[in-house]
Protein backbone atom coordinates (compact mmCIF):
# COMPACT_ATOMS: atom_id res chain seq x y z
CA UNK A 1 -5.55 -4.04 10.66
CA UNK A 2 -6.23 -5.30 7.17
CA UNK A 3 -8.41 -8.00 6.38
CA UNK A 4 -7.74 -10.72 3.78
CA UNK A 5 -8.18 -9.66 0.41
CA UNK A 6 -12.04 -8.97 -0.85
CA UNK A 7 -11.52 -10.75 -3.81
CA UNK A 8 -9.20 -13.21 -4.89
CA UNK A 9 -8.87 -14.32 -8.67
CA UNK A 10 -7.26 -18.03 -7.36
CA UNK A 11 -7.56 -20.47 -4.68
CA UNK A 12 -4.34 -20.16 -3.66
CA UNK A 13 -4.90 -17.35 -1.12
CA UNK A 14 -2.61 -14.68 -2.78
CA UNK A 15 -3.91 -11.37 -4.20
CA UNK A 16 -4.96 -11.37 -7.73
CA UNK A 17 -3.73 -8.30 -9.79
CA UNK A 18 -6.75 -6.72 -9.12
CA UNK A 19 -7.27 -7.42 -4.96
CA UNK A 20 -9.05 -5.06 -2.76
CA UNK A 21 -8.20 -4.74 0.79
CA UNK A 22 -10.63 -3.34 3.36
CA UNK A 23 -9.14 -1.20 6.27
CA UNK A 24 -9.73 1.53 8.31
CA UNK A 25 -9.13 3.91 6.45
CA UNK A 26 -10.98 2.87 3.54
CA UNK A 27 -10.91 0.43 0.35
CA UNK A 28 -7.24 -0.04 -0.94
CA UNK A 29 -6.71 -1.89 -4.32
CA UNK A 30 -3.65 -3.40 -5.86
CA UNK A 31 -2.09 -0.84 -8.45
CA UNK A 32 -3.08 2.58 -6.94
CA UNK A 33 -0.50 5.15 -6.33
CA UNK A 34 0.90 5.91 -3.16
CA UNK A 35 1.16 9.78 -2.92
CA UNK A 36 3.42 11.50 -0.17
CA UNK A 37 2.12 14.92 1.90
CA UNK A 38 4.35 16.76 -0.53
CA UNK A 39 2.95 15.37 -3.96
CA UNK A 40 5.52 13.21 -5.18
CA UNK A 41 4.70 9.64 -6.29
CA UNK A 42 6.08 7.05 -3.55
CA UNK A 43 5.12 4.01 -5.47
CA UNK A 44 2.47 1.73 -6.53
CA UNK A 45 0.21 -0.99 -3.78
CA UNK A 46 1.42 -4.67 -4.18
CA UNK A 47 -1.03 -5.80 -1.87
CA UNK A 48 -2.02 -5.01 1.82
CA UNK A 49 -0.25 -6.85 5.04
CA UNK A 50 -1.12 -6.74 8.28
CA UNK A 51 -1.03 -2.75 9.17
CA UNK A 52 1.16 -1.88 6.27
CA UNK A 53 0.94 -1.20 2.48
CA UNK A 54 3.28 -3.36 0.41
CA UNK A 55 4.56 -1.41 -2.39
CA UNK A 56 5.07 -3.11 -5.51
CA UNK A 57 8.80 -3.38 -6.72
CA UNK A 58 9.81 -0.44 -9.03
CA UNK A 59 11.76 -3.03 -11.46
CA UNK A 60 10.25 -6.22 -12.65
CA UNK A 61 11.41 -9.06 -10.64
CA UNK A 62 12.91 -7.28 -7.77
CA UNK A 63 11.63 -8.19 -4.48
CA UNK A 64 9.70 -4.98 -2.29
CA UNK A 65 11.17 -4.12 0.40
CA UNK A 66 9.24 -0.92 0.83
CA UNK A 67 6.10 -0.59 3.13
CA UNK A 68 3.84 1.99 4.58
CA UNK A 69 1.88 1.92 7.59
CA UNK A 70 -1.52 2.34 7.32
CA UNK A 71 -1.68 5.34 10.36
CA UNK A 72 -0.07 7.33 7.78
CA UNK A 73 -3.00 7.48 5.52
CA UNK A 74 -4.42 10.96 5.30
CA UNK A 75 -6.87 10.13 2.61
CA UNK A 76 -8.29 7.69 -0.13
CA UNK A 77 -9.26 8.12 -3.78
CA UNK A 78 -10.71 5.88 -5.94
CA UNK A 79 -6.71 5.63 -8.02
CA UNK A 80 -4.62 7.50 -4.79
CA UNK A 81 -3.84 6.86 -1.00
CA UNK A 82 -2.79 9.89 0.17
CA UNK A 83 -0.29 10.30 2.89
CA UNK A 84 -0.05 12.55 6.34
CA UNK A 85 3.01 14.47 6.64
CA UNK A 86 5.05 12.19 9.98
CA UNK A 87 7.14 14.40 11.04
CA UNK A 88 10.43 12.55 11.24
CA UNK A 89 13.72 11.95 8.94
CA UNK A 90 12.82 8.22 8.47
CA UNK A 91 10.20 8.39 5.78
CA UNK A 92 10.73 6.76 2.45
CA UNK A 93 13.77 4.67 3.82
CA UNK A 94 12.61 0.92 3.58
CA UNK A 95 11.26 -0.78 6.53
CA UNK A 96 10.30 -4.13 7.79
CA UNK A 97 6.65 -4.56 9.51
C-alpha cells in the first residue's frame, strides 16, 4: 500500500508535478515511465493510489482511466518502473482499483 505523497508542492493534499510516493517496491515519482516485461512504453505515473499506479492521460485533458497494480512491479529505476510479465490476456485493458 502506498503512502501519501512525500512531498507535496500545496496544501491542498494533491500531488504536485513532482510527488514521490513511497511503496514497497521502492520510490515512485510522478512523470516516470511505465515499462511493460516486453519493452514497450505503457505510459507515464500521474500519481500513486492506494495499491495501484495512476497513469497520466495520454492527451491533455482527458481523464486516466488506466492503472497498474503495484504487485506487478518487477523493478525500479531512478526514470522507469519496470513491469513482471502476469501471465493473463487482461493486461493493458483499463481497470478500476
Amino acid at each position: 500500500m502506498a503512502d501519501r505523497p512525500i512531498d507535496t508542492a500545496n496544501d491542498s493534499g494533491e500531488p504536485s508535478s513532482n510527488s514521490r510516493f513511497r511503496t514497497f517496491a521502492g520510490t515512485i515519482s510522478t512523470g516516470m515511465e511505465v515499462i511493460s516485461s516486453e519493452g514497450e512504453l505503457i505510459g507515464h505515473v500521474d500519481l500513486v493510489q492506494g495499491d495501484h499506479i495512476v497513469l497520466a492521460p495520454s492527451k491533455e485533458g482527458e481523464p486516466s482511466t488506466y492503472f497498474v497494480p503495484l504487485s506487478l512491479i518487477d523493478g525500479i529505476t531512478e526514470e522507469q518502473i519496470l513491469l513482471a510479465s502476469r501471465g493473463d490476456g487482461t493486461f493493458g485493458l483499463g481497470a478500476t482499483p
